[in-house]
Protein backbone atom coordinates (compact mmCIF):
# COMPACT_ATOMS: atom_id res chain seq x y z
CA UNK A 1 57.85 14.74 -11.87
CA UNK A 2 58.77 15.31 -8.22
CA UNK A 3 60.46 18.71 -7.52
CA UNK A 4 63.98 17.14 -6.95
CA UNK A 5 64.13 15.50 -10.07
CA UNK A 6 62.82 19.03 -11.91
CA UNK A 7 66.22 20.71 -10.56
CA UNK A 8 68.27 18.20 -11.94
CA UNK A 9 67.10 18.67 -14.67
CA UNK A 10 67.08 22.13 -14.93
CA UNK A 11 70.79 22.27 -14.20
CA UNK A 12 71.49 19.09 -16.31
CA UNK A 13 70.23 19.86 -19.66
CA UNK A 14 71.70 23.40 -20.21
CA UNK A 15 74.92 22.08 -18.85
CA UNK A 16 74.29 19.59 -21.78
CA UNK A 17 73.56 22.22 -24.37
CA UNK A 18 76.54 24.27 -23.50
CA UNK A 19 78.87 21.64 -22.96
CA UNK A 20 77.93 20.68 -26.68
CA UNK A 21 78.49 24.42 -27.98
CA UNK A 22 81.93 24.72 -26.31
CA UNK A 23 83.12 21.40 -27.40
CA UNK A 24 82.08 23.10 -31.06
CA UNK A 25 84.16 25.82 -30.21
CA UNK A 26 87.00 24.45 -28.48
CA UNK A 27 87.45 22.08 -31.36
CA UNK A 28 86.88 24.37 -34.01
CA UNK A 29 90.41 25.58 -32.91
CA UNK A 30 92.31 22.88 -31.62
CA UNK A 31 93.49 19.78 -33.46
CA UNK A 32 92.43 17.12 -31.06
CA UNK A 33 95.11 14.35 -32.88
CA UNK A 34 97.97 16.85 -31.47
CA UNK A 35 96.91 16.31 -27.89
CA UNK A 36 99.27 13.82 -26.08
CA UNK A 37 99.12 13.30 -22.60
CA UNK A 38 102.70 11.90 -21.35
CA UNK A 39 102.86 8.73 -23.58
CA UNK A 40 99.39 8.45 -24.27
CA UNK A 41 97.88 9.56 -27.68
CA UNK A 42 94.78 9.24 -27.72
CA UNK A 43 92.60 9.15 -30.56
CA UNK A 44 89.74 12.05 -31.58
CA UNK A 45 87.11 10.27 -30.38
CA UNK A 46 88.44 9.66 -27.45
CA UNK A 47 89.58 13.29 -27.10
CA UNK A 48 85.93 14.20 -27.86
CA UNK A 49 84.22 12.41 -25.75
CA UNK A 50 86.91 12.88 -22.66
CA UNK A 51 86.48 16.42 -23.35
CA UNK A 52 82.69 16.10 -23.55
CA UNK A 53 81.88 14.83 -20.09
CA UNK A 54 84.91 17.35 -18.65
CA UNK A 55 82.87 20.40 -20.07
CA UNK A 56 79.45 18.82 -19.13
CA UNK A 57 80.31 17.67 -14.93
CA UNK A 58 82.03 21.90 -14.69
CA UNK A 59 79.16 23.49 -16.28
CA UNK A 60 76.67 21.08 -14.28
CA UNK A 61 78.72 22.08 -11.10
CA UNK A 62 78.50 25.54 -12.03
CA UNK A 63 74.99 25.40 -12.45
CA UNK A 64 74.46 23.20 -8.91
CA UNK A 65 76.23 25.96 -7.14
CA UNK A 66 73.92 28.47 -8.59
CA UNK A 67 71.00 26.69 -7.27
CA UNK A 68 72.26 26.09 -4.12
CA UNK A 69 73.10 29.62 -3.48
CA UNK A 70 69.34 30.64 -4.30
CA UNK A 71 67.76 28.15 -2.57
CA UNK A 72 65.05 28.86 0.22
CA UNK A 73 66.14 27.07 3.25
CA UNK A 74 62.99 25.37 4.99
CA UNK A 75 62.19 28.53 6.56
CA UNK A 76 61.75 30.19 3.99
CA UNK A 77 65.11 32.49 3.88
CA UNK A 78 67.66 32.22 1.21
CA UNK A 79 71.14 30.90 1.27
CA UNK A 80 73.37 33.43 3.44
CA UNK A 81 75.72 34.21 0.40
CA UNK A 82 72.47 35.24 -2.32
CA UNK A 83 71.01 37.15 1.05
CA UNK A 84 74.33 39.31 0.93
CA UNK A 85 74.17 40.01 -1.88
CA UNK A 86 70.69 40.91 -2.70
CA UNK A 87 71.32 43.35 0.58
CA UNK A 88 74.78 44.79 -0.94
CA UNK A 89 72.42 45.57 -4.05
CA UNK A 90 69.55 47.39 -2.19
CA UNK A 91 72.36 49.07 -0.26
CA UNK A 92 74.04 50.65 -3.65
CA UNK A 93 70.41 51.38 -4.93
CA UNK A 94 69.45 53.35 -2.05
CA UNK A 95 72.74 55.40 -2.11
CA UNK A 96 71.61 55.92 -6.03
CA UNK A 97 68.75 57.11 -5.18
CA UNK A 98 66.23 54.34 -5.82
CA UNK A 99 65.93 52.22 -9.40
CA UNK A 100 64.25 48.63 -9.22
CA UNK A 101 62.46 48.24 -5.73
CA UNK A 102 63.24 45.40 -3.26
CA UNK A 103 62.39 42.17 -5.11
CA UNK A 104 60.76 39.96 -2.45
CA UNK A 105 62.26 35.94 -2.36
CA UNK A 106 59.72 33.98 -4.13
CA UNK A 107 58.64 30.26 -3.30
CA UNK A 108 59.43 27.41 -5.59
């Protein structure tokens, strides 16, 4: 399995999972035969599976950005955003008066 396709799938398959458990939830609550969308009533299935893929592409997305931002570039430094703030924590450790040491970026 080449490296690429090991990130997709490590932001794919949770999304999965957790797209699954909020659809639970969501519908647990809401009736999906009372959603209308201007003249269109569609039926649950429909609503399901609509609301499905909706839940799965934002939590995938959410889960792409997350990898992007702690990516190592190809010199080895990390994303400027996850390098601010792993800095903004060591700053507000220090002015604690130590805790967890520096963690060091580590190589995929």
């Amino acid at each position: 399995m080449s490296r690429r396709t090991l990130h997709v799938a490590q932001i794919l398959w949770p999304a999965f999972f957790m797209a699954g458990v909020l659809e639970m939830v969501v519908f647990s609550v809401l009736d999906p035969s009372l959603i209308h969308i201007g003249a269109w009533e569609p039926d649950a299935r429909t609503v399901y599976s609509v609301a499905f893929l909706v839940f799965w592409g934002v939590l995938s997305l959410s889960g792409a950005l997350s990898h992007l931002m702690m990516r190592d570039d190809a010199h080895g430094t990390r994303h400027a955003l996850a390098q601010g703030l792993v800095a903004r924590r060591h700053r507000r450790q220090s002015r604690q008066g130590g805790g967890i040491p520096p963690q060091h970026s580590h190589q995929h």
